[in-house]
Protein backbone atom coordinates (compact mmCIF):
# COMPACT_ATOMS: atom_id res chain seq x y z
CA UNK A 1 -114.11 221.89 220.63
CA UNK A 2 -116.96 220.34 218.61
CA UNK A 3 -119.09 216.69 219.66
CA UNK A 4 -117.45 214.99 216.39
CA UNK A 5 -113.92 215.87 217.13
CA UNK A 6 -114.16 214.85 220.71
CA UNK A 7 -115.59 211.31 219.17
CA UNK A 8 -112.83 211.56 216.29
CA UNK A 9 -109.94 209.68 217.81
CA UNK A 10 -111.95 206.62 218.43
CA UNK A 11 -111.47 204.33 215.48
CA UNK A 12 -107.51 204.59 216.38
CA UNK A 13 -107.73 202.93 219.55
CA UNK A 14 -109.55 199.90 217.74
CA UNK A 15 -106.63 199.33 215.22
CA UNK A 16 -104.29 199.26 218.18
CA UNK A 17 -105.97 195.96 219.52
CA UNK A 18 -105.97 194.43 216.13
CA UNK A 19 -102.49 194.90 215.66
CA UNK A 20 -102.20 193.49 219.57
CA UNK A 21 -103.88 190.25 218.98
CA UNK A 22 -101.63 189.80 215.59
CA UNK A 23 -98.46 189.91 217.34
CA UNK A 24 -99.91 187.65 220.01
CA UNK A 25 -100.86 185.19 216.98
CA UNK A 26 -97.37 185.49 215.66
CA UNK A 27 -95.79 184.67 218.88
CA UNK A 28 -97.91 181.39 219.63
CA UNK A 29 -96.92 180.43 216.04
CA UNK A 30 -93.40 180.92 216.17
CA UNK A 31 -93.19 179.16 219.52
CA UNK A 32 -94.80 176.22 218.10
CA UNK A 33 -92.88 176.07 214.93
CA UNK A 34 -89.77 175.92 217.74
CA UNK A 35 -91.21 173.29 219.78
CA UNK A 36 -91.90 171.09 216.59
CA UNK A 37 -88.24 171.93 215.02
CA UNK A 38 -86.84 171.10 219.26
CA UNK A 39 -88.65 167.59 218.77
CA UNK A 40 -87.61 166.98 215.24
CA UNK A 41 -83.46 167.08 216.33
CA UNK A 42 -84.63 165.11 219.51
CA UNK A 43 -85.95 162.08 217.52
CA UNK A 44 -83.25 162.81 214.40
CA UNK A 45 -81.00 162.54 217.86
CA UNK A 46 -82.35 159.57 219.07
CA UNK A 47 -82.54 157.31 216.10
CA UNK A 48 -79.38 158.32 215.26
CA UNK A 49 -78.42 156.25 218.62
CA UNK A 50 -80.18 153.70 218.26
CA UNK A 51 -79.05 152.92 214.65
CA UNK A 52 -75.56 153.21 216.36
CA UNK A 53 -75.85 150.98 219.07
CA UNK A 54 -77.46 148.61 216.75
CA UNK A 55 -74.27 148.80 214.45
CA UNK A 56 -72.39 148.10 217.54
CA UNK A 57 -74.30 145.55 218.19
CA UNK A 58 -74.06 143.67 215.16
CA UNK A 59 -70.32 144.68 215.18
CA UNK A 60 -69.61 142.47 218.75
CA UNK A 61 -71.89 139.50 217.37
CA UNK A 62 -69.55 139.70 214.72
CA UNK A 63 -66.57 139.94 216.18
CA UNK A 64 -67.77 137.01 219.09
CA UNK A 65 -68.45 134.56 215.43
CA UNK A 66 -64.95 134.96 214.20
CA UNK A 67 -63.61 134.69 217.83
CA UNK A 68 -65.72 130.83 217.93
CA UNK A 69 -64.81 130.47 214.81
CA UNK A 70 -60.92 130.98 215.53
CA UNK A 71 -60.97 128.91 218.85
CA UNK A 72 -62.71 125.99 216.49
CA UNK A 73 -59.81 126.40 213.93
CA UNK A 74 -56.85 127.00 217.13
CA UNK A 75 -58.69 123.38 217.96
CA UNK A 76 -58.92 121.56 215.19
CA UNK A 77 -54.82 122.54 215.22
CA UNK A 78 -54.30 121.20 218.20
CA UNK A 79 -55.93 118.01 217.14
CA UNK A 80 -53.87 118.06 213.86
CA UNK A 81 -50.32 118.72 216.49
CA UNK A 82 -51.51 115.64 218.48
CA UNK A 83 -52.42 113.76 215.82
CA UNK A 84 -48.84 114.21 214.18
CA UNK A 85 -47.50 113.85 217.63
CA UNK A 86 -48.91 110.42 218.22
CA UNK A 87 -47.98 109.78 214.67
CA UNK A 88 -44.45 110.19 215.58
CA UNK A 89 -44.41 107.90 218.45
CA UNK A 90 -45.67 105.44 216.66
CA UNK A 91 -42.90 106.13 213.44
CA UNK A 92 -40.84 105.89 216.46
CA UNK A 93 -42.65 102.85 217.91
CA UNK A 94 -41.96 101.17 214.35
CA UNK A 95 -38.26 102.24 213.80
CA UNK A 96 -37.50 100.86 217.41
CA UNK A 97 -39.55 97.48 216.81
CA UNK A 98 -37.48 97.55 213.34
CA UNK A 99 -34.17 98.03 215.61
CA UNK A 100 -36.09 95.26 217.87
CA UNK A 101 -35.92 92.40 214.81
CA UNK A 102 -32.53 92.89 214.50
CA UNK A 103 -31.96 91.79 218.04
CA UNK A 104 -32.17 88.67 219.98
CA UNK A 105 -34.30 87.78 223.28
CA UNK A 106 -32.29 89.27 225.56
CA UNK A 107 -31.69 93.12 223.37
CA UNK A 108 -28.15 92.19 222.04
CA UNK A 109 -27.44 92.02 218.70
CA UNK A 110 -28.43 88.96 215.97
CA UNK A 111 -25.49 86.71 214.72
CA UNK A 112 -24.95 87.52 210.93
CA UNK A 113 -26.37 84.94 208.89
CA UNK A 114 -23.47 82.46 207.57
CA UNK A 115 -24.21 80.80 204.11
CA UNK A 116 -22.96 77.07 202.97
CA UNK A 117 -18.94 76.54 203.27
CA UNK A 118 -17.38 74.44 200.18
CA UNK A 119 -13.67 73.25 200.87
CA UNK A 120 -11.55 72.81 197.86
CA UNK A 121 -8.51 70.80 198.16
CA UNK A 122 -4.87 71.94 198.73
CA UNK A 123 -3.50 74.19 196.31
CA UNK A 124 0.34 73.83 195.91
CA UNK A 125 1.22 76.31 193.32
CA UNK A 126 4.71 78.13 192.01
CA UNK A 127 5.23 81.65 192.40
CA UNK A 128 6.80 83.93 190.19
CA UNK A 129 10.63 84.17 191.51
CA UNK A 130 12.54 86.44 188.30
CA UNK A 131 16.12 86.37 188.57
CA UNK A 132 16.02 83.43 191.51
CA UNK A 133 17.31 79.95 190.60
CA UNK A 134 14.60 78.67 193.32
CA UNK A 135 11.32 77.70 192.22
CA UNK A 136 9.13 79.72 195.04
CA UNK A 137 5.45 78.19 195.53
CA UNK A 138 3.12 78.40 198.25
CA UNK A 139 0.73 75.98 200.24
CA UNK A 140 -2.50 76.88 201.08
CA UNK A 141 -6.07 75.09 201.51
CA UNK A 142 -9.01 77.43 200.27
CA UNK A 143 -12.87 77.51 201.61
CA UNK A 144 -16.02 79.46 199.57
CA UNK A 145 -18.65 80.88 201.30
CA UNK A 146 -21.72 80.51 199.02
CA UNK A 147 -25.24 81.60 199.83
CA UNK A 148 -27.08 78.53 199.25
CA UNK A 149 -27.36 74.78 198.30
CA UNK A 150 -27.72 75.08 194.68
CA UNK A 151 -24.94 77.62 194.10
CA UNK A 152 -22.74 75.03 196.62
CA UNK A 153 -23.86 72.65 193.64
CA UNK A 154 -22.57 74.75 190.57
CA UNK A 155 -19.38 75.78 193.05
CA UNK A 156 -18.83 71.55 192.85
CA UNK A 157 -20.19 71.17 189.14
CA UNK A 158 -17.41 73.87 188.56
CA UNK A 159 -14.65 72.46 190.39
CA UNK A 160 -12.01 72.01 187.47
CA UNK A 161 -13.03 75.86 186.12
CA UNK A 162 -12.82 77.41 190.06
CA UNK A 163 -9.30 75.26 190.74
CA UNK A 164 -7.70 76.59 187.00
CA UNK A 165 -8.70 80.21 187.78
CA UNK A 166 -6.96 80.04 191.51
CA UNK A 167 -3.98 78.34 189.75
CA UNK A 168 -3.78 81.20 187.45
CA UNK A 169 -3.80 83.69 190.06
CA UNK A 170 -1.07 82.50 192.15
CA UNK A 171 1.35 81.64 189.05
CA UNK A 172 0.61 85.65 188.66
CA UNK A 173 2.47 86.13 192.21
CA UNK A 174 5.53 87.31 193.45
CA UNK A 175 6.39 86.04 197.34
CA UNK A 176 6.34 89.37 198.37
CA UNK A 177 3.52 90.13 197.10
CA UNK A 178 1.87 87.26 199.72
CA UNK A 179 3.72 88.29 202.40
CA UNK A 180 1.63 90.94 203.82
CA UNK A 181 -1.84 90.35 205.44
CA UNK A 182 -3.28 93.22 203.04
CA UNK A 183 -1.32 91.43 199.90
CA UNK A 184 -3.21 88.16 200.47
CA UNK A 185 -7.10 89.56 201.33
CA UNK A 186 -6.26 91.41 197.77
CA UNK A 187 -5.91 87.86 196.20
CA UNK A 188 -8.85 86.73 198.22
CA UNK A 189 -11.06 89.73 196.16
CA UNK A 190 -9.28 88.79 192.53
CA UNK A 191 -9.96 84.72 193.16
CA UNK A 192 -13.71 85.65 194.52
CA UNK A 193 -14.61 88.31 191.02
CA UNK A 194 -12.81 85.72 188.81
CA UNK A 195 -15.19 83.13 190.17
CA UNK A 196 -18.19 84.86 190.20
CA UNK A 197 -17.26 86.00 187.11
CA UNK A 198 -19.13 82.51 185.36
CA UNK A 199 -21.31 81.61 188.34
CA UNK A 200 -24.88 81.50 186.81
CA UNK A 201 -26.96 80.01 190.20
CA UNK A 202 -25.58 82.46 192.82
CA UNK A 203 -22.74 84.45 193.67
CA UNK A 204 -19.58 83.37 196.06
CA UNK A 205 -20.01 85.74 199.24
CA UNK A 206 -16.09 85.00 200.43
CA UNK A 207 -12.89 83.44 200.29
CA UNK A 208 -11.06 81.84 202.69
CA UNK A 209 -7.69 80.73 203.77
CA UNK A 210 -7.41 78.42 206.59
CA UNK A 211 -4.18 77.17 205.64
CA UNK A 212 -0.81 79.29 204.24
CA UNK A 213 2.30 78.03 203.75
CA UNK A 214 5.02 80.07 201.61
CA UNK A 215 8.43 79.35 200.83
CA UNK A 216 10.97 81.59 200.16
């Protein structure tokens, strides 16, 4: 074997070591590129959380506002309830003290409030009596119950007028018809309309008998 092949396969062995220190090159570059792309999803990662906790957070501020805010409206209801509470008591206050006026001093009841009394003078007046030989007629003394002094004045001023229309009236009865207690308050209401019936001043408020005598 010759000098120059011995010395031939020398150039070889230096490509080898180039093509060593390019893999070595790739390596280092490929583990970088994977640490970078490992700290990328770690911070993607971590403000990812922290945009979520600060969502969360805004979320329970929220919530805690319209939990204040309800408790100030759940308040201001209450107020309203006692408010229409007391109202009541005092509606109930005022209807009692209203109940109260109609009472005396000692809680019992007022007296009603009488007006004037004008006594007319005795009425003796025939009854109706078909198919009775008898004259019937009936004795009775008459009182009006008038509100005040001036219609007590037109009651007198009226005297003739109030006497003719009570004459009428009693002409217009039978005996039985005045022999019951409900037959004679129903004259009572005729006399009293057909009074009021040309009153101007005031109206009569009742009629009364406080003396009946009828014959049969």
């Amino acid at each position: 074997m010759s000098a120059a092949e011995t010395k031939a396969p020398a150039p070889a062995a230096g490509g080898s070591s180039k093509e060593g220190g390019g893999g070595s090159k790739l390596v280092l570059i490929l583990s970088v590129v994977n640490v970078l792309a490992t700290f990328g999803i770690a911070g993607v990662l971590a403000v990812s959380f922290m945009k979520e906790k600060q969502e969360t957070s805004v979320t329970d501020i929220a919530d805690g506002e319209h939990g204040a805010e309800a408790g100030a409206h759940g308040a201001e209801a209450g107020g309203h309830g006692d408010a229409k509470k007391e109202g009541d008591h005092g509606e109930a206050a005022k209807a009692e003290g209203g109940h109260g006026e109609a009472k005396d001093g000692h809680g019992a009841p007022a007296a009603p409030q009488w007006g004037k009394t004008v006594t007319l003078d005795q009425f003796t007046v025939n009854l109706t009596s078909p198919g009775s030989a008898t004259p019937k007629f009936v004795r009775v003394n008459i009182s009006l119950e008038v509100p005040d002094g001036q219609t007590e004045q037109e009651v007198v001023a009226k005297m003739a007028q109030i006497r003719n229309v009570i004459i009428d009236l009693f002409n217009s009865k039978r005996p039985s018809d005045l022999a019951t207690g409900e037959g004679r308050d129903y004259l009572k209401e005729e006399i009293k309309n057909a009074i009021n019936g040309f009153m101007i001043s005031g109206k009569v408020k009742g009629v009364f008998f406080t003396n009946f005598a009828l014959t049969t």
